[in-house]
Every structure is written in C-alpha cells, then in structure tokens.
N, C-alpha and C. Protein backbone atom coordinates (compact mmCIF):
# COMPACT_ATOMS: atom_id res chain seq x y z
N UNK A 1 112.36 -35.91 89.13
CA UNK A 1 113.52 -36.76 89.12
C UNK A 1 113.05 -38.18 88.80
N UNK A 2 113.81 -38.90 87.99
CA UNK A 2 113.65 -40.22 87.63
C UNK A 2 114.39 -41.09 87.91
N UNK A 3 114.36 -41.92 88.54
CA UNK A 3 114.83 -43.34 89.58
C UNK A 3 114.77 -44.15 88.85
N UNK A 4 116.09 -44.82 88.32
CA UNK A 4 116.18 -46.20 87.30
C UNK A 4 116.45 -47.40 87.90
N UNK A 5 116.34 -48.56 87.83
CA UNK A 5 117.28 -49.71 88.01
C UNK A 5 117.90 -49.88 86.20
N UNK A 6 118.84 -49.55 86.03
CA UNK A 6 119.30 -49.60 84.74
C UNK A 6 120.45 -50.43 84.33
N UNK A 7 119.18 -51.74 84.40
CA UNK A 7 119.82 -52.69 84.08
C UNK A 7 119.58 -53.28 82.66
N UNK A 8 120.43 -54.37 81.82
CA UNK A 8 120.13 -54.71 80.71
C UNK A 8 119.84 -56.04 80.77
N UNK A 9 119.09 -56.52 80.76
CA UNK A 9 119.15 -58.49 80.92
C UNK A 9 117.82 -58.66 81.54
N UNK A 10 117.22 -59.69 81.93
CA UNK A 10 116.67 -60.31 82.68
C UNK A 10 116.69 -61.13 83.37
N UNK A 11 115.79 -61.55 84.66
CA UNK A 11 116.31 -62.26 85.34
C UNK A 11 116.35 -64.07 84.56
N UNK A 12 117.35 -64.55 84.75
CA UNK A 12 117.53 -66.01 84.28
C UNK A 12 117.95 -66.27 83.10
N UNK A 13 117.82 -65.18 82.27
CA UNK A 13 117.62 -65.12 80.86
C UNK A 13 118.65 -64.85 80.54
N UNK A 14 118.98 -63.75 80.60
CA UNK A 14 120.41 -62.74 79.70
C UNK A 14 120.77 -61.77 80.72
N UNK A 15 121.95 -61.55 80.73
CA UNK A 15 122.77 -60.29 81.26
C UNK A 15 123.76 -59.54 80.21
N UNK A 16 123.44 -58.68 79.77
CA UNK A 16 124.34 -57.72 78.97
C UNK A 16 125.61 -57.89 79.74
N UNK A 17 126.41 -57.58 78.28
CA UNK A 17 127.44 -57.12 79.25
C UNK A 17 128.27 -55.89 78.93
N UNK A 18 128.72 -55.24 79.47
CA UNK A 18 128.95 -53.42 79.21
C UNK A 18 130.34 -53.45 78.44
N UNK A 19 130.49 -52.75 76.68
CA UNK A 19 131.77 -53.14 76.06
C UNK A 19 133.11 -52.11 77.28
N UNK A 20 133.93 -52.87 77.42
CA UNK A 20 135.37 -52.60 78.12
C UNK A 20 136.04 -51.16 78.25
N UNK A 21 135.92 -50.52 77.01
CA UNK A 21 136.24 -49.55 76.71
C UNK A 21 135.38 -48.16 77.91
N UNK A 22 134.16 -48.76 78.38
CA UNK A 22 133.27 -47.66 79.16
C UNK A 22 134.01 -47.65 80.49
N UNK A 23 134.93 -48.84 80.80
CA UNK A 23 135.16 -48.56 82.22
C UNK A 23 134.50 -49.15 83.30
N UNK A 24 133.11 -49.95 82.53
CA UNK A 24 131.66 -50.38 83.82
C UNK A 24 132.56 -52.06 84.43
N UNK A 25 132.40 -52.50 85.66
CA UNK A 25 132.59 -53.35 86.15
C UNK A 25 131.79 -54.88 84.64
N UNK A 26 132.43 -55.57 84.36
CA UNK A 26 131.33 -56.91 83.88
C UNK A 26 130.03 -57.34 84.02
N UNK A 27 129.75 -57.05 85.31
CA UNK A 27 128.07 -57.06 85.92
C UNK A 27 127.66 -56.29 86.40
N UNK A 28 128.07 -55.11 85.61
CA UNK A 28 127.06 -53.65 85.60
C UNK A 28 125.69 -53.74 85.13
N UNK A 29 125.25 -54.64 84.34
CA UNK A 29 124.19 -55.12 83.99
C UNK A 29 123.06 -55.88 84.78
N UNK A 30 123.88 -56.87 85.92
CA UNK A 30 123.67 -58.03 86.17
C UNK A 30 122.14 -57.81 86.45
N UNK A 31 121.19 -58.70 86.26
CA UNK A 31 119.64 -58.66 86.27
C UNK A 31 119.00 -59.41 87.15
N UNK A 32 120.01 -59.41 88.83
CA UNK A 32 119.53 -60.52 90.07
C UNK A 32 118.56 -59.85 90.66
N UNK A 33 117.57 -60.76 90.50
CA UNK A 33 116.40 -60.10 91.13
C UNK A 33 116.46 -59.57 93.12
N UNK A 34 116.97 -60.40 93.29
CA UNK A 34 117.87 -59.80 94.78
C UNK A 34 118.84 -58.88 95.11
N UNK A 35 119.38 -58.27 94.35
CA UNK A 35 119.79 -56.98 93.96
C UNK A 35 118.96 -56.26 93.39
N UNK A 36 117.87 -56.46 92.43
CA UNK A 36 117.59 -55.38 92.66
C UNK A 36 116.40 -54.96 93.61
N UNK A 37 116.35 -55.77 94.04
CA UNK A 37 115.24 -55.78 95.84
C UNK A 37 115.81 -54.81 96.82
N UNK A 38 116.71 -55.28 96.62
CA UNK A 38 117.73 -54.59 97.76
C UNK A 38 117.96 -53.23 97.14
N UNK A 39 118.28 -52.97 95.82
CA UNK A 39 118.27 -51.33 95.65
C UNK A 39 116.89 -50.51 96.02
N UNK A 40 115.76 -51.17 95.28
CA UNK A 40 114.87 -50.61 95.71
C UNK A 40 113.99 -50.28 96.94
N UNK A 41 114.52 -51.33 97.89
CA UNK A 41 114.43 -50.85 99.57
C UNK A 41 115.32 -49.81 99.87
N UNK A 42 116.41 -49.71 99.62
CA UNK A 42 117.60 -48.43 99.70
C UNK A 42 116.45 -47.30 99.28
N UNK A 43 115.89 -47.17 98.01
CA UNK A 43 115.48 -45.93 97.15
C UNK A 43 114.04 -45.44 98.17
N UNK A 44 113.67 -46.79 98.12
CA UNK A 44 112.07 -46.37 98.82
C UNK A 44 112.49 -45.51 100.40
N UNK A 45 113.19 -46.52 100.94
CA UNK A 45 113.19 -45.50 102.10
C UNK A 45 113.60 -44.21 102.40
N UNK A 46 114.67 -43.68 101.35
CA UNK A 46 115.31 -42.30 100.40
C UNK A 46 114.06 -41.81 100.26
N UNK A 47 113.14 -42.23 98.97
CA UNK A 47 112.68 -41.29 98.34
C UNK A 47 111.27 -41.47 98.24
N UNK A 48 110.67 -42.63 99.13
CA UNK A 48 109.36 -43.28 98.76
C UNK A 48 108.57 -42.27 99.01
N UNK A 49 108.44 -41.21 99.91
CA UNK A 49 107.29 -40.39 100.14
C UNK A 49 107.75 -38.68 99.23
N UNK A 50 108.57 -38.79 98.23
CA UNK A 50 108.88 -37.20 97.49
C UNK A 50 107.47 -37.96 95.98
N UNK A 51 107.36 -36.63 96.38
CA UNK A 51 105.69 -36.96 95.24
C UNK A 51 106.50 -36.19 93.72
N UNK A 52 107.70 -35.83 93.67
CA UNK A 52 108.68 -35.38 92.64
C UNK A 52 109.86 -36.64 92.14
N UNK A 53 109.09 -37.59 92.53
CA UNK A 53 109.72 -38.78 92.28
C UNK A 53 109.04 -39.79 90.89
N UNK A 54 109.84 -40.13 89.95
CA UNK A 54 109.16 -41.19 89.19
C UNK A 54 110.06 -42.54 89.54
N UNK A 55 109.56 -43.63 89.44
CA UNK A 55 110.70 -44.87 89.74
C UNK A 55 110.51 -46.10 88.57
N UNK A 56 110.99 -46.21 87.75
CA UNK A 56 111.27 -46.86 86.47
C UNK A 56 112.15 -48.02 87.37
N UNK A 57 111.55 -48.95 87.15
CA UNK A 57 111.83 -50.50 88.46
C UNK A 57 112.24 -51.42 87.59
N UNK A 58 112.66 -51.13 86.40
CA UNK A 58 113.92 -52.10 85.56
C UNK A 58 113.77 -51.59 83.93
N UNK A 59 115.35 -50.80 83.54
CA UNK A 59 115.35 -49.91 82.59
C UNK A 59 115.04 -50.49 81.07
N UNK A 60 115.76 -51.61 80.77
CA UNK A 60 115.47 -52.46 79.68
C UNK A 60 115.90 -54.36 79.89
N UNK A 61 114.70 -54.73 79.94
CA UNK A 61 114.48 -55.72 80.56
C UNK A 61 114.54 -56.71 79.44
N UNK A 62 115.95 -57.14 78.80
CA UNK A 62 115.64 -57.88 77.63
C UNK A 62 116.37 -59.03 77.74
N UNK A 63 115.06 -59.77 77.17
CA UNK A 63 115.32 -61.05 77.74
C UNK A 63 116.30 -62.50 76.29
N UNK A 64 116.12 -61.50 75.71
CA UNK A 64 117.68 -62.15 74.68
C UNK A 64 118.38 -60.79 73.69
N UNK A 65 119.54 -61.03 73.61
CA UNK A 65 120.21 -60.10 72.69
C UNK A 65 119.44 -60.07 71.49
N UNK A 66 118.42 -61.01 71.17
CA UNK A 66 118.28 -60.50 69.52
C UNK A 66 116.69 -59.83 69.73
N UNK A 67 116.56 -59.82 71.00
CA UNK A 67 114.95 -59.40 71.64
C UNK A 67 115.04 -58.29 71.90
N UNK A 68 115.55 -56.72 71.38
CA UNK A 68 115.30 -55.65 71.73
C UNK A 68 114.39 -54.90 71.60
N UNK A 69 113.45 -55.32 70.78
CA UNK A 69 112.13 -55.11 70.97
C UNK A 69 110.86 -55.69 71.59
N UNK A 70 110.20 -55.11 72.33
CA UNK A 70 109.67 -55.80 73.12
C UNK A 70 108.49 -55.94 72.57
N UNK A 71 107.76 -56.64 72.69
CA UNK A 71 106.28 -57.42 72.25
C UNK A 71 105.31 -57.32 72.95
N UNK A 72 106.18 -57.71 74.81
CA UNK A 72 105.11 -57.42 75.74
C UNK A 72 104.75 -58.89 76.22
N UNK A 73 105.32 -59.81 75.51
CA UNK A 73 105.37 -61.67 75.51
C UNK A 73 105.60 -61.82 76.92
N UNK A 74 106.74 -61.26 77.18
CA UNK A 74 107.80 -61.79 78.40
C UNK A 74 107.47 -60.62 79.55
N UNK A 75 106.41 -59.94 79.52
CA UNK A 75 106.31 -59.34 80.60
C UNK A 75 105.82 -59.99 81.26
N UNK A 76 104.68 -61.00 81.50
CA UNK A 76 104.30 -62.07 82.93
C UNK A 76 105.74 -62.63 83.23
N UNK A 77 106.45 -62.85 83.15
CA UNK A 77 107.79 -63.15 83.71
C UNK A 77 108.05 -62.29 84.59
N UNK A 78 108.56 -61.06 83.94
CA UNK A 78 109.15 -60.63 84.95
C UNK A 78 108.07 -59.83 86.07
N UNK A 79 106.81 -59.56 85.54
CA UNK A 79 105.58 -59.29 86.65
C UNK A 79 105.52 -60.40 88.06
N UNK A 80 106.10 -61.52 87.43
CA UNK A 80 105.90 -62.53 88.48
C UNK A 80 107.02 -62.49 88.99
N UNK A 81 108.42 -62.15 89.08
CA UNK A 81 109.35 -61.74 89.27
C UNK A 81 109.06 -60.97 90.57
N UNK A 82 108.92 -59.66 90.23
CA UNK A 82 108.35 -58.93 91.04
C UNK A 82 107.41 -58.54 92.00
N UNK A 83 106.98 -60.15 92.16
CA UNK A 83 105.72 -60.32 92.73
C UNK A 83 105.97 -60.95 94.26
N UNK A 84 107.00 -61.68 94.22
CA UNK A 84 107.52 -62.63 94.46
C UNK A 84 107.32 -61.75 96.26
C-alpha cells in the first residue's frame, strides 16, 4: 500500500488549484507545511510499524506552474522544510 500526501504546490511558493468541474474543495492542494505535519502524525501512528507500507511525504511538489519538471534545484527547500 502506498501513502500519499497528494498535494500540488509548495510550501510558500504555489498552490494548485483543483479545476471546479472535479468537485475538490479550492485548497485541496493547499501545500501548509502544518498540515501536512499533522497528516503525517495521523498516518504514522495508523501505519508507522506495517512493513507493507510505502509513504510518499509530498506527491508533486511544484514549486511554480511553469516548473513541472523537476531539476532537483528546489529540493533543499523543501528538505529544509521538513526538517524543521
């Protein structure tokens, strides 16, 4: 089983936002690093010890709309993000 935070944006940077037609709330995306702290304390204590677990800890982390490819530039960002 695979465990997402599946979010689109980054923190400070960009937040997608989900087109209308899907039904998703506006900040279905949102990329607060305190949310997603808080999901992943929820998950860990769920699922932290199933060794049938993978956990993908932020799905596409892009840090401008015209940046969908990643380079790998802007990963000390959000490493430090997560560090925190």
């Amino acid at each position: 089983m695979i465990i997402d935070w599946h979010v689109i944006g980054f923190p400070g940077r960009y937040a997608a936002r989900p087109e209308p037609s899907w039904g998703l709330p506006a900040d279905a995306y949102d990329p607060d690093p305190a949310l997603a702290a808080d999901f992943w304390a929820e998950i860990a204590r769920s699922f932290g010890r199933d060794p049938g677990v993978i956990f993908e800890l932020w799905n596409e982390p892009v840090v401008d709309p015209k940046l969908w490819i990643s380079t790998g530039e802007h990963w000390p960002l959000l490493k430090k993000t997560w560090l925190r």
